[in-house]
PDB file of N, CA and C in Angstrom:
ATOM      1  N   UNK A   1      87.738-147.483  66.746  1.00  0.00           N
ATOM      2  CA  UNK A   1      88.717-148.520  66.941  1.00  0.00           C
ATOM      3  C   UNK A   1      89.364-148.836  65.586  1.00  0.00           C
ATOM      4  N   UNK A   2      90.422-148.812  65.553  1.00  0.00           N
ATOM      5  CA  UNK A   2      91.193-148.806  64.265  1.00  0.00           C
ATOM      6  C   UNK A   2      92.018-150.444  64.202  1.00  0.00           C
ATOM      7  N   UNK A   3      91.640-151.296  62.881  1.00  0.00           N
ATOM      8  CA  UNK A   3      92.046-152.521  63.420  1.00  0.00           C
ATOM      9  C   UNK A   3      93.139-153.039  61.665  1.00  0.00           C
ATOM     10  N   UNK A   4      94.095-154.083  62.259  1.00  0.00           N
ATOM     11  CA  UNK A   4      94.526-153.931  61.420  1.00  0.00           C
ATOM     12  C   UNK A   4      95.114-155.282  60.897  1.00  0.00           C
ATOM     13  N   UNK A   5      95.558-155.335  59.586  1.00  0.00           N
ATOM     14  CA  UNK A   5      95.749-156.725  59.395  1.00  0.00           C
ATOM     15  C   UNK A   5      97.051-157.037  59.147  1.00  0.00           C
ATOM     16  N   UNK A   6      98.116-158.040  59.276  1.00  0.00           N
ATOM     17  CA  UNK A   6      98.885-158.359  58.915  1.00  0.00           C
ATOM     18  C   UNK A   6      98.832-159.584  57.491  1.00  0.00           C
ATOM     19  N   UNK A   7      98.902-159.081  56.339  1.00  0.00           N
ATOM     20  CA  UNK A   7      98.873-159.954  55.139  1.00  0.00           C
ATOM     21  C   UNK A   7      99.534-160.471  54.224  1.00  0.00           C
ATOM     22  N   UNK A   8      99.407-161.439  53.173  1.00  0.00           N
ATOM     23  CA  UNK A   8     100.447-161.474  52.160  1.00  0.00           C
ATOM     24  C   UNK A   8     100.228-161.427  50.858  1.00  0.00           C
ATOM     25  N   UNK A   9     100.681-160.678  50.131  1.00  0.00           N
ATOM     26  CA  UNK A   9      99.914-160.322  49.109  1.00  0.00           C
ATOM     27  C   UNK A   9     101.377-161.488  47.566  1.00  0.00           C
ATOM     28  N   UNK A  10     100.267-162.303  47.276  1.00  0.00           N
ATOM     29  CA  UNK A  10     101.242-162.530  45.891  1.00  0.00           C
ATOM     30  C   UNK A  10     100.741-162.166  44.417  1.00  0.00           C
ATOM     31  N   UNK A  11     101.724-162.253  43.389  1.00  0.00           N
ATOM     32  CA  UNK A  11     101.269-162.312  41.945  1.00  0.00           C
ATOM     33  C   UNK A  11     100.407-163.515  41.841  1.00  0.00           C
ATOM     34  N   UNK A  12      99.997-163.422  40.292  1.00  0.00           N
ATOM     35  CA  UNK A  12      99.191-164.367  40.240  1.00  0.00           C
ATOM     36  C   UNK A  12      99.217-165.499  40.508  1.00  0.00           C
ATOM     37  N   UNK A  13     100.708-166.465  39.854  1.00  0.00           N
ATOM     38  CA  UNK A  13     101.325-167.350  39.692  1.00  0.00           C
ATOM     39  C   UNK A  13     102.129-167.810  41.189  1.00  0.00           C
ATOM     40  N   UNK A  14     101.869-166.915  42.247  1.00  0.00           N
ATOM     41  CA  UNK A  14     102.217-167.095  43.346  1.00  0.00           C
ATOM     42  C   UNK A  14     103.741-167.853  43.568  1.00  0.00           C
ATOM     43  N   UNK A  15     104.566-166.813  42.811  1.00  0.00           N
ATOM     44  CA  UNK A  15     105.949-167.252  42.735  1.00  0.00           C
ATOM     45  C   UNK A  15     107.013-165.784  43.309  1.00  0.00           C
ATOM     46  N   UNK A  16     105.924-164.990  43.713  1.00  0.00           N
ATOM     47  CA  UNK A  16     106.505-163.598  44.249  1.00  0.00           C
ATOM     48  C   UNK A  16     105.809-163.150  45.574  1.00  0.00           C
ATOM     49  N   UNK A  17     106.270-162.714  46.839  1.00  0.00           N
ATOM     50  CA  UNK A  17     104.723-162.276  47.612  1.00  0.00           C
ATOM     51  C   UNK A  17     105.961-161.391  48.793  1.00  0.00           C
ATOM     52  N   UNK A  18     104.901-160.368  48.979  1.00  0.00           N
ATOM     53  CA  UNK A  18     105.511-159.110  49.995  1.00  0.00           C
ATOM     54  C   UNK A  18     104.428-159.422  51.240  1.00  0.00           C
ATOM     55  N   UNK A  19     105.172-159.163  52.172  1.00  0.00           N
ATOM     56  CA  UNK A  19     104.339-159.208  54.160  1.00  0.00           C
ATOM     57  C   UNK A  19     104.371-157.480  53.938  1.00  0.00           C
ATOM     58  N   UNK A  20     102.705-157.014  54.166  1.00  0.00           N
ATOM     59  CA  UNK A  20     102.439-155.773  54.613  1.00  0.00           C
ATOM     60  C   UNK A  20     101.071-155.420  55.671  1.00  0.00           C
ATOM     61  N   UNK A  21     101.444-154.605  56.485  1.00  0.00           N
ATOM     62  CA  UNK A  21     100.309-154.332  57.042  1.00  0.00           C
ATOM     63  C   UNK A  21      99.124-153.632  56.796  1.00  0.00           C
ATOM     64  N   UNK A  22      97.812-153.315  56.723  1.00  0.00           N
ATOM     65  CA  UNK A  22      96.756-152.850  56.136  1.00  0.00           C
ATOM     66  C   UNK A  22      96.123-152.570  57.249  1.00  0.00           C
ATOM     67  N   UNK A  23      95.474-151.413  56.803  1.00  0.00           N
ATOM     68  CA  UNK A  23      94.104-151.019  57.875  1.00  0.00           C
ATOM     69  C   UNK A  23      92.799-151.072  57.491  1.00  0.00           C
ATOM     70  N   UNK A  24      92.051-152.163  58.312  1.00  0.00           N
ATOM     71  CA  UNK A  24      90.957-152.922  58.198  1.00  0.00           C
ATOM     72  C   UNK A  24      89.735-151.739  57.625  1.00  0.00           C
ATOM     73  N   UNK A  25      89.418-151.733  56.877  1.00  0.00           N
ATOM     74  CA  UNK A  25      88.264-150.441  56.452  1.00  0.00           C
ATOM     75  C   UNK A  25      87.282-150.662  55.742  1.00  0.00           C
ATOM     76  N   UNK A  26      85.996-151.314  56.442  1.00  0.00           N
ATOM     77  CA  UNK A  26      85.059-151.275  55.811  1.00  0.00           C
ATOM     78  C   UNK A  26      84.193-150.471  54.485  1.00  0.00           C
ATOM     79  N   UNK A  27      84.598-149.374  55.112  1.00  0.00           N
ATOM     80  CA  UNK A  27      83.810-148.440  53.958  1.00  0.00           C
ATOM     81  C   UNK A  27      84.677-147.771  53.007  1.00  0.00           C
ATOM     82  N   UNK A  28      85.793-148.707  52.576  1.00  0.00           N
ATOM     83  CA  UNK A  28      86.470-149.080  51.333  1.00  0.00           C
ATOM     84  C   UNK A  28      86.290-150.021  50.908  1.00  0.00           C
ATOM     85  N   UNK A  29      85.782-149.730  49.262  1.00  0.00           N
ATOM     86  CA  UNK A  29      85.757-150.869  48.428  1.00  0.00           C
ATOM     87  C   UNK A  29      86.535-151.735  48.081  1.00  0.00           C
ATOM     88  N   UNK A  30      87.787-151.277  47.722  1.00  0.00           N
ATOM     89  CA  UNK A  30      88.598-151.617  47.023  1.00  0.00           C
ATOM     90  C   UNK A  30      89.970-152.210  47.983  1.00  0.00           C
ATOM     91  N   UNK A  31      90.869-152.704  47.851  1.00  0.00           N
ATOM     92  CA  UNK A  31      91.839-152.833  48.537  1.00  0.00           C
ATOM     93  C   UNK A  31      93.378-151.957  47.866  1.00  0.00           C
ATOM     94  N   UNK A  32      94.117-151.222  48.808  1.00  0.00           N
ATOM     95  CA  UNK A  32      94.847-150.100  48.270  1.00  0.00           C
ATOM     96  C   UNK A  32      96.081-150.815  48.978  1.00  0.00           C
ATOM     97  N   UNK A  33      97.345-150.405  47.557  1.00  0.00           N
ATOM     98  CA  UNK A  33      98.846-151.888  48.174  1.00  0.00           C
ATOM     99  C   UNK A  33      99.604-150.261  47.428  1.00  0.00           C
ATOM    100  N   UNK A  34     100.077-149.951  48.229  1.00  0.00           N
ATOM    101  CA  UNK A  34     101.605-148.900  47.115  1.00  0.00           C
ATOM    102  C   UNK A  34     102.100-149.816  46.200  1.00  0.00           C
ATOM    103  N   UNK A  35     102.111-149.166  45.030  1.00  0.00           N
ATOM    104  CA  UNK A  35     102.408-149.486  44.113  1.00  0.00           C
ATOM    105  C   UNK A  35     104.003-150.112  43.627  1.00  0.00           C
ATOM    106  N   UNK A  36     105.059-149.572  44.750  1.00  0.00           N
ATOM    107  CA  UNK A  36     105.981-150.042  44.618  1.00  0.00           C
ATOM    108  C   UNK A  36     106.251-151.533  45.114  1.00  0.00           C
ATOM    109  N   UNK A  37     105.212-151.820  45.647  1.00  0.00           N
ATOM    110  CA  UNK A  37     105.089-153.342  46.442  1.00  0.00           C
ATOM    111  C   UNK A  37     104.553-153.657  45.276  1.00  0.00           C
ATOM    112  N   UNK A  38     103.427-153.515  44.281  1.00  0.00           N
ATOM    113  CA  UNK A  38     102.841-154.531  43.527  1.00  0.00           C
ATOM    114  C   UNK A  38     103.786-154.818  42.016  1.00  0.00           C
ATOM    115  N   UNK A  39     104.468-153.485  42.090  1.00  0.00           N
ATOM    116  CA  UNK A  39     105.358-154.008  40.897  1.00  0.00           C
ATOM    117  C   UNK A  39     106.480-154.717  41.196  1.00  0.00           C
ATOM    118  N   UNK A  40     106.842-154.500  42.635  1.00  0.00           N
ATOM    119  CA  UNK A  40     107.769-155.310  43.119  1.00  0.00           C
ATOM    120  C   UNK A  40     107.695-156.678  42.776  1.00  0.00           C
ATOM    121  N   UNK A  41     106.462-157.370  42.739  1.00  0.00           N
ATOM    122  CA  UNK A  41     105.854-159.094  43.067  1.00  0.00           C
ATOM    123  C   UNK A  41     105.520-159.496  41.898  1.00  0.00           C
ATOM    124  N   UNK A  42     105.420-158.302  40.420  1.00  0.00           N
ATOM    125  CA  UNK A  42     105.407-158.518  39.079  1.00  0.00           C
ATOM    126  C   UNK A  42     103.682-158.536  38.610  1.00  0.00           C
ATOM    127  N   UNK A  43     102.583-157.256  40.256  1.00  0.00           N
ATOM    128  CA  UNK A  43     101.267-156.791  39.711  1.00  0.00           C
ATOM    129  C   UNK A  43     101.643-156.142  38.396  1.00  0.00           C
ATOM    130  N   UNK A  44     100.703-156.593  37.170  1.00  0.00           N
ATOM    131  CA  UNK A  44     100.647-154.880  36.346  1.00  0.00           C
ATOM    132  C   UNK A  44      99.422-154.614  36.224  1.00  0.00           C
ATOM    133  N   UNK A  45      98.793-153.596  35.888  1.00  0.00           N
ATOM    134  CA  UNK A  45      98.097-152.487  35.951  1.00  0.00           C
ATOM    135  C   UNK A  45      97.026-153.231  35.227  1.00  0.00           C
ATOM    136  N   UNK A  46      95.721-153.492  35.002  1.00  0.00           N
ATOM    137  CA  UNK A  46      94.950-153.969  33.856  1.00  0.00           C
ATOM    138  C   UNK A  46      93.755-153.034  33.387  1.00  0.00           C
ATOM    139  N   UNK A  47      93.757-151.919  34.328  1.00  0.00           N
ATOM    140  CA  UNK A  47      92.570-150.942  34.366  1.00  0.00           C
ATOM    141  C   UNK A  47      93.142-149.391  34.690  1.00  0.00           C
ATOM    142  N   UNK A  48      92.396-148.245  34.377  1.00  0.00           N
ATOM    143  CA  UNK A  48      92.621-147.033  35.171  1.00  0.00           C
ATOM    144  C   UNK A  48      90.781-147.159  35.904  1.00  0.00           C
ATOM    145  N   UNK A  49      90.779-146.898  37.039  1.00  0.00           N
ATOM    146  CA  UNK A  49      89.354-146.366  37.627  1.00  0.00           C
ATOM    147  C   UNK A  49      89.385-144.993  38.151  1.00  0.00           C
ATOM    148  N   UNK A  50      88.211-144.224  38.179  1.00  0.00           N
ATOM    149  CA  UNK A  50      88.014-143.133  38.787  1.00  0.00           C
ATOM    150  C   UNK A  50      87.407-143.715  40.155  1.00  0.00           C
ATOM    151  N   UNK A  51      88.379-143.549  41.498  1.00  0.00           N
ATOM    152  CA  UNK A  51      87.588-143.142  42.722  1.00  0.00           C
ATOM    153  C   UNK A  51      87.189-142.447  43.533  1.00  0.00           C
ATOM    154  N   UNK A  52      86.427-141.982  44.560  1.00  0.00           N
ATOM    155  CA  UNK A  52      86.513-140.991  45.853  1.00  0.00           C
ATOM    156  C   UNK A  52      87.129-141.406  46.381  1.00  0.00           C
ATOM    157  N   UNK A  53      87.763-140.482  46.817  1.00  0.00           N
ATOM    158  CA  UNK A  53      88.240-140.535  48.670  1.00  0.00           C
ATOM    159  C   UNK A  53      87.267-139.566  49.194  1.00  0.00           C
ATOM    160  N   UNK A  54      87.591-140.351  50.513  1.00  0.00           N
ATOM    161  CA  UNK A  54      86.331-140.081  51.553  1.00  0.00           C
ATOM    162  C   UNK A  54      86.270-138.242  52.192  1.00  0.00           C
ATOM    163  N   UNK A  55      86.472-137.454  51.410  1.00  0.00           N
ATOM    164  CA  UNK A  55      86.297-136.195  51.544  1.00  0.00           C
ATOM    165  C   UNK A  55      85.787-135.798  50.428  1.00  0.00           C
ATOM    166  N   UNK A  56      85.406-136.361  49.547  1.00  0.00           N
ATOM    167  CA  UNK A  56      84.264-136.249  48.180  1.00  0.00           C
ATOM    168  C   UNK A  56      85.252-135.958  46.951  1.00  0.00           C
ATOM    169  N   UNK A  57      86.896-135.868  46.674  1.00  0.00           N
ATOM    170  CA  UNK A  57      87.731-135.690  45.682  1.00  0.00           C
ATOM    171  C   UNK A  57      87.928-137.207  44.795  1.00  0.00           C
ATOM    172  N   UNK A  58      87.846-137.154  43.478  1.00  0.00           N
ATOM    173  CA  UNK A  58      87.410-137.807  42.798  1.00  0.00           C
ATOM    174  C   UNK A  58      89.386-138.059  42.012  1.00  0.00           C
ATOM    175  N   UNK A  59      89.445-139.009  42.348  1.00  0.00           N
ATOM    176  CA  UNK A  59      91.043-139.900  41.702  1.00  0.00           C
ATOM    177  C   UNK A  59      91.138-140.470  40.709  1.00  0.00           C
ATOM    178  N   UNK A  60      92.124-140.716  40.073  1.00  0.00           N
ATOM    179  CA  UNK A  60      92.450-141.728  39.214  1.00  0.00           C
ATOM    180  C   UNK A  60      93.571-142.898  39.475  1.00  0.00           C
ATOM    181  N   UNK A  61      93.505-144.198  39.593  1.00  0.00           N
ATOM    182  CA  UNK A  61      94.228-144.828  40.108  1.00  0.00           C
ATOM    183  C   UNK A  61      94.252-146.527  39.325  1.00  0.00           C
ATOM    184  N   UNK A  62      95.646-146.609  38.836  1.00  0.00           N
ATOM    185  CA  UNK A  62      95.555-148.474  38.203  1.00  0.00           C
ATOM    186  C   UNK A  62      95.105-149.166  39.279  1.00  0.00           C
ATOM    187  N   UNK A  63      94.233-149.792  38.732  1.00  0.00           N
ATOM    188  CA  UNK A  63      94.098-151.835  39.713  1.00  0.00           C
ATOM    189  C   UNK A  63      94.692-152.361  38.717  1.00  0.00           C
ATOM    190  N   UNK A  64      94.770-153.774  39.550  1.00  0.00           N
ATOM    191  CA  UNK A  64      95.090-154.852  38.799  1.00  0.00           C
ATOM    192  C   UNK A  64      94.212-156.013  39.932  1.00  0.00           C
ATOM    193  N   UNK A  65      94.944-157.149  39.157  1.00  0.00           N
ATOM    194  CA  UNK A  65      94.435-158.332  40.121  1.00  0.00           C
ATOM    195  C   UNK A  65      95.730-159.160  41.087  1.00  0.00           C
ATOM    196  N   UNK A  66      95.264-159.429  41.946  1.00  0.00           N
ATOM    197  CA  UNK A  66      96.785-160.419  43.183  1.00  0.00           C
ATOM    198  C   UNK A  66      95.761-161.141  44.006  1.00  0.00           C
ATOM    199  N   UNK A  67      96.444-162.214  44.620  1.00  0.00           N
ATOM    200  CA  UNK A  67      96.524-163.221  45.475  1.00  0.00           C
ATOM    201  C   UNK A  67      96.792-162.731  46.818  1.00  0.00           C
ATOM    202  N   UNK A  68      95.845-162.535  47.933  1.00  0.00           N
ATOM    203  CA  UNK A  68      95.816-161.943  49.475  1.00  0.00           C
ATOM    204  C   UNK A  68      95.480-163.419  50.105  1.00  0.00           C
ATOM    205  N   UNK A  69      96.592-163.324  51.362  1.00  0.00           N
ATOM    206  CA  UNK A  69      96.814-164.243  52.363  1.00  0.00           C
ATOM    207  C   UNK A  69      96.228-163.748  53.878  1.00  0.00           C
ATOM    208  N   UNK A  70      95.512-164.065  54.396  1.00  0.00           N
ATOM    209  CA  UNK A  70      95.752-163.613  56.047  1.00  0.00           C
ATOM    210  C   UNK A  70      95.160-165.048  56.727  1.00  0.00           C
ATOM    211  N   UNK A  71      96.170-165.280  57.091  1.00  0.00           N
ATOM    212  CA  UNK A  71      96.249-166.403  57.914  1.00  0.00           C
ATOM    213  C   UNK A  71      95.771-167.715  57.220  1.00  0.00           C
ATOM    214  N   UNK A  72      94.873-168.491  57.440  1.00  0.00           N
ATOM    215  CA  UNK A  72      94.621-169.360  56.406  1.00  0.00           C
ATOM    216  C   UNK A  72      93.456-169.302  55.305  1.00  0.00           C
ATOM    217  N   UNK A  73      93.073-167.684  55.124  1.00  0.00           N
ATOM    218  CA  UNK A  73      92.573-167.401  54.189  1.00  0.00           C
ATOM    219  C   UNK A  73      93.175-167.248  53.001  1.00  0.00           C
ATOM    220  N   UNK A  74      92.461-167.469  51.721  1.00  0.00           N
ATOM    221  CA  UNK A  74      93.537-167.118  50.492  1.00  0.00           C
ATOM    222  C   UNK A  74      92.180-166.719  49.496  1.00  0.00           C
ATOM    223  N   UNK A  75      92.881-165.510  48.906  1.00  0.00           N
ATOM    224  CA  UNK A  75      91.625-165.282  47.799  1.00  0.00           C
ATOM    225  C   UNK A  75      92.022-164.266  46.752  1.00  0.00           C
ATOM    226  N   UNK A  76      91.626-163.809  45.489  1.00  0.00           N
ATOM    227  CA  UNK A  76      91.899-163.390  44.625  1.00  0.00           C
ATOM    228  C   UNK A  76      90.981-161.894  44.577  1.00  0.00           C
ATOM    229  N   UNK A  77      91.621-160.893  44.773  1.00  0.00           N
ATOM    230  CA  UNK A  77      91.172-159.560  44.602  1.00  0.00           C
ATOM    231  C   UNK A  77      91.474-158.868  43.797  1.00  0.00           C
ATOM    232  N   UNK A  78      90.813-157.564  43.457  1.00  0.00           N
ATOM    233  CA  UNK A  78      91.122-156.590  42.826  1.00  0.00           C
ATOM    234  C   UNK A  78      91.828-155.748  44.235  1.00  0.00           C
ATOM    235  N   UNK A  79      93.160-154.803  43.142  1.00  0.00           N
ATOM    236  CA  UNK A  79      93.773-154.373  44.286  1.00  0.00           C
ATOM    237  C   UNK A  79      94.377-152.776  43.326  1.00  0.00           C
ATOM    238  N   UNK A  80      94.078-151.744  44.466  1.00  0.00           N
ATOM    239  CA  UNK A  80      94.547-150.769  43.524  1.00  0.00           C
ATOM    240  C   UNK A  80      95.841-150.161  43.728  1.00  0.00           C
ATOM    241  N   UNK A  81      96.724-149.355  43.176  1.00  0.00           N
ATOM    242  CA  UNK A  81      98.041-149.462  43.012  1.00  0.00           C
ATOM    243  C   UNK A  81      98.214-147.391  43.613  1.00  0.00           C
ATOM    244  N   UNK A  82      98.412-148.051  45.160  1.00  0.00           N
ATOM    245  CA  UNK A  82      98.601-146.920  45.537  1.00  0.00           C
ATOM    246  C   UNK A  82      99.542-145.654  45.429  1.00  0.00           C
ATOM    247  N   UNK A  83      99.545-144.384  45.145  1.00  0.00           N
ATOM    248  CA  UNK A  83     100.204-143.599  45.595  1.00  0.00           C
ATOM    249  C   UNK A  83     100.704-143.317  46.788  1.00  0.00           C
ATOM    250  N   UNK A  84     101.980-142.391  46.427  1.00  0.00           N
ATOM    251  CA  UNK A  84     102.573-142.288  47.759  1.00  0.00           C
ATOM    252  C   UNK A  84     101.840-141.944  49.147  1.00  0.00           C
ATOM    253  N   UNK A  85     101.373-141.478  48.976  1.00  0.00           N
ATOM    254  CA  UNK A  85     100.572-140.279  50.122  1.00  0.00           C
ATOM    255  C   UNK A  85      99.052-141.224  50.362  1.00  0.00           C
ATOM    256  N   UNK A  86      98.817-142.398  49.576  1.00  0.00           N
ATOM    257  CA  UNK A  86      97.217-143.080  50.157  1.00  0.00           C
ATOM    258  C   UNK A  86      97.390-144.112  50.969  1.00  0.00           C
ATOM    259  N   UNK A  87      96.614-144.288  51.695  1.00  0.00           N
ATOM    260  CA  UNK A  87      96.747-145.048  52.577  1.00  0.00           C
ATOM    261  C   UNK A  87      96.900-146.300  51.979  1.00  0.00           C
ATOM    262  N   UNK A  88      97.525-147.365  53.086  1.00  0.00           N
ATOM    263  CA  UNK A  88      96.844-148.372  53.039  1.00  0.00           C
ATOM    264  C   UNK A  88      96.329-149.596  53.587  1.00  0.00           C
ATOM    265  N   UNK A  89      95.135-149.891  52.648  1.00  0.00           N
ATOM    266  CA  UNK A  89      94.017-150.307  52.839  1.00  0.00           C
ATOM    267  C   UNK A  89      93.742-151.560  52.471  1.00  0.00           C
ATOM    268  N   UNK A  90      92.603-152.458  52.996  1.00  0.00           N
ATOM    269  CA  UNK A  90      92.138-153.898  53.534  1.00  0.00           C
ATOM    270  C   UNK A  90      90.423-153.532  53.581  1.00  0.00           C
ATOM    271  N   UNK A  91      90.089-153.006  52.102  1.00  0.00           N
ATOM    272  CA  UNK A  91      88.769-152.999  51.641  1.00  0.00           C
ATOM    273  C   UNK A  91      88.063-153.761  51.726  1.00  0.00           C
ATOM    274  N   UNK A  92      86.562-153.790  51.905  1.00  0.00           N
ATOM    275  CA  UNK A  92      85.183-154.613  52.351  1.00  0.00           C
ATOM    276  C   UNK A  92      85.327-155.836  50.852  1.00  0.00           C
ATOM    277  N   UNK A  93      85.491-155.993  49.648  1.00  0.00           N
ATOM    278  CA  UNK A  93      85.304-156.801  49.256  1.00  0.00           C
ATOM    279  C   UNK A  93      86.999-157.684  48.842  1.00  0.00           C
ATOM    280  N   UNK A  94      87.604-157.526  49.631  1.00  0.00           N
ATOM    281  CA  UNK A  94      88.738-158.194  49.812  1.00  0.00           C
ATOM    282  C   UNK A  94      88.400-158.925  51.265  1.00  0.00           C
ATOM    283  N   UNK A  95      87.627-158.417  52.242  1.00  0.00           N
ATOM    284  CA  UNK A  95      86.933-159.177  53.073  1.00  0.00           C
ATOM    285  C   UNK A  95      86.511-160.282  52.880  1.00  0.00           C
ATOM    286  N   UNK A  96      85.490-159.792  52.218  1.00  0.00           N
ATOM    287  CA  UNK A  96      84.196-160.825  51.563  1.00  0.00           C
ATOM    288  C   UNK A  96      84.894-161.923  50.889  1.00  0.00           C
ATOM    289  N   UNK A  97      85.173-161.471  50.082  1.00  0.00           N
ATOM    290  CA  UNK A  97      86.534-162.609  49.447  1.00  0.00           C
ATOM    291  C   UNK A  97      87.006-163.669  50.300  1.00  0.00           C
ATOM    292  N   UNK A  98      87.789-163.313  51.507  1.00  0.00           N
ATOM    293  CA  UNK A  98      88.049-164.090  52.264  1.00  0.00           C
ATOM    294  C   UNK A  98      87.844-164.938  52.894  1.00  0.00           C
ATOM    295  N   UNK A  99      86.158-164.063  53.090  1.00  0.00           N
ATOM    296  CA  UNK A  99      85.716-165.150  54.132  1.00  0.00           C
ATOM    297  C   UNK A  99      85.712-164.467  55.203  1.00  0.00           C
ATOM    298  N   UNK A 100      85.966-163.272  55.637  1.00  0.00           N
ATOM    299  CA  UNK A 100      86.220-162.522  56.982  1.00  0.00           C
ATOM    300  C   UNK A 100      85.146-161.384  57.479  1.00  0.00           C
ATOM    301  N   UNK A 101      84.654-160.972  58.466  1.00  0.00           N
ATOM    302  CA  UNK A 101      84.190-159.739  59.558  1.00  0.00           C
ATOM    303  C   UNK A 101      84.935-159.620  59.895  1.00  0.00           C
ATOM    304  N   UNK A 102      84.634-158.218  61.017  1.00  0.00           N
ATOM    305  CA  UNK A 102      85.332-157.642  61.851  1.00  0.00           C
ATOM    306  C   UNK A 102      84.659-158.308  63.081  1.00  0.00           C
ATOM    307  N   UNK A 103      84.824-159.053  63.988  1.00  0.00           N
ATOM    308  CA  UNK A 103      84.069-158.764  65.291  1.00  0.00           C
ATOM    309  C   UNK A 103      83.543-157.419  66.015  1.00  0.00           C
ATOM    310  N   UNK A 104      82.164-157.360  66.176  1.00  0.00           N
ATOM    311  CA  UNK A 104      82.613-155.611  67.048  1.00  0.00           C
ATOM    312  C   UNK A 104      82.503-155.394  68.089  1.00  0.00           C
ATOM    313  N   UNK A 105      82.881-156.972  69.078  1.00  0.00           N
ATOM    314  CA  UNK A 105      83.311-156.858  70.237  1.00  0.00           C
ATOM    315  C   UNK A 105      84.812-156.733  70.581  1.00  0.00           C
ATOM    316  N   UNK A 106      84.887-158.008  69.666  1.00  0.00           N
ATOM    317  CA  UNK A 106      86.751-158.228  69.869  1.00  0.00           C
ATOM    318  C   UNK A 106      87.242-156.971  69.351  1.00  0.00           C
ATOM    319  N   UNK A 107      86.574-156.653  67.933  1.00  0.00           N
ATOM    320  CA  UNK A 107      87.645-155.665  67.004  1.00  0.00           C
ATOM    321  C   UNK A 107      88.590-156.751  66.454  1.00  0.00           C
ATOM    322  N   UNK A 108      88.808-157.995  66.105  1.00  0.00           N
ATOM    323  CA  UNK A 108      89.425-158.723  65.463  1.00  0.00           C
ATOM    324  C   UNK A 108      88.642-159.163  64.381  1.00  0.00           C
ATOM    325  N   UNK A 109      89.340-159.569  63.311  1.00  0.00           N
ATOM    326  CA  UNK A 109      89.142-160.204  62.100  1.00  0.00           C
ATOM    327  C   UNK A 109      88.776-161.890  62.492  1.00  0.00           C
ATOM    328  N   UNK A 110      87.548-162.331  62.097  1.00  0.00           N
ATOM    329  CA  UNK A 110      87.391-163.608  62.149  1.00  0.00           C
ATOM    330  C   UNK A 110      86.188-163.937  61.143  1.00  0.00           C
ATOM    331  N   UNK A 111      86.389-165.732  60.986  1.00  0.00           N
ATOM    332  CA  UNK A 111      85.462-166.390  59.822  1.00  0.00           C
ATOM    333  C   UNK A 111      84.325-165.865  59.515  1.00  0.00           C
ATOM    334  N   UNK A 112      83.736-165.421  58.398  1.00  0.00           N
ATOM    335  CA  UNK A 112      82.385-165.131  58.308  1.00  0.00           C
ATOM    336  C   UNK A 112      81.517-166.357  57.496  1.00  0.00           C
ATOM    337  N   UNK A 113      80.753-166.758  58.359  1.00  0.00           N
ATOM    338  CA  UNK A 113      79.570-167.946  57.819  1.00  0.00           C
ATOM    339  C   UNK A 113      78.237-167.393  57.006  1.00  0.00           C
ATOM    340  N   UNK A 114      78.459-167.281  55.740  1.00  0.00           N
ATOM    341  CA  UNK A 114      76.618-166.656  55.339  1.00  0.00           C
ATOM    342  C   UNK A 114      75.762-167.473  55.619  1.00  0.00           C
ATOM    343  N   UNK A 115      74.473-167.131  55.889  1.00  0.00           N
ATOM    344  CA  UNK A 115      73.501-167.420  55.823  1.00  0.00           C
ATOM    345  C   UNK A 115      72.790-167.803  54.321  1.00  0.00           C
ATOM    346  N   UNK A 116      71.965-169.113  54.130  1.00  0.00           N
ATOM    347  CA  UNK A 116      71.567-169.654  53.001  1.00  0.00           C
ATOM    348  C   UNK A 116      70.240-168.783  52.863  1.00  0.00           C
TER     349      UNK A 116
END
């Protein structure tokens, strides 16, 4: 089941922000925005990381940091600055961040409460 989010991603200063859609993916770390959207909103780059993609090929790709909206969540992620050709993605600790699961009945995104 492939689920997906509608979000808003701003700069820091939250004086810039693009509406994009993402596909919900747990077993991504990271959260992946094309890069022409993050320079669009005035992301810059603060890191290079080496990652996998999920066929074992090993990347190089800028993060930076932005401001993610979905619905009345708001939280501060690391976000990496996609190439043309990568997907994109609505990584497990841009989740966490939020405040969000997946249901895996619904397949919808809703509140996550931890446990003390």
């Amino acid at each position: 089941m492939e689920i997906y989010a509608d979000i808003k991603i701003f700069n820091l200063d939250m004086t810039r922000k693009e509406k994009i859609r993402l596909k919900v993916d747990t077993g991504a770390i990271y959260t992946s925005i094309p890069r022409k959207i993050l320079e669009k909103i005035g992301i810059k780059p603060i890191a290079r990381k080496k990652l996998y993609n999920f066929d074992g090929t090993c990347i190089e790709r800028n993060i930076g940091v932005a401001i993610i909206e979905y619905k009345e969540h708001r939280a501060g992620i690391t976000v990496v600055f996609g190439e043309e050709n990568d997907a994109k993605i609505l990584g497990i600790t841009a989740l966490k961040e939020l405040g969000l699961k997946i249901n895996p009945i619904t397949g919808k995104l809703e509140p996550y409460i931890p446990r003390q």
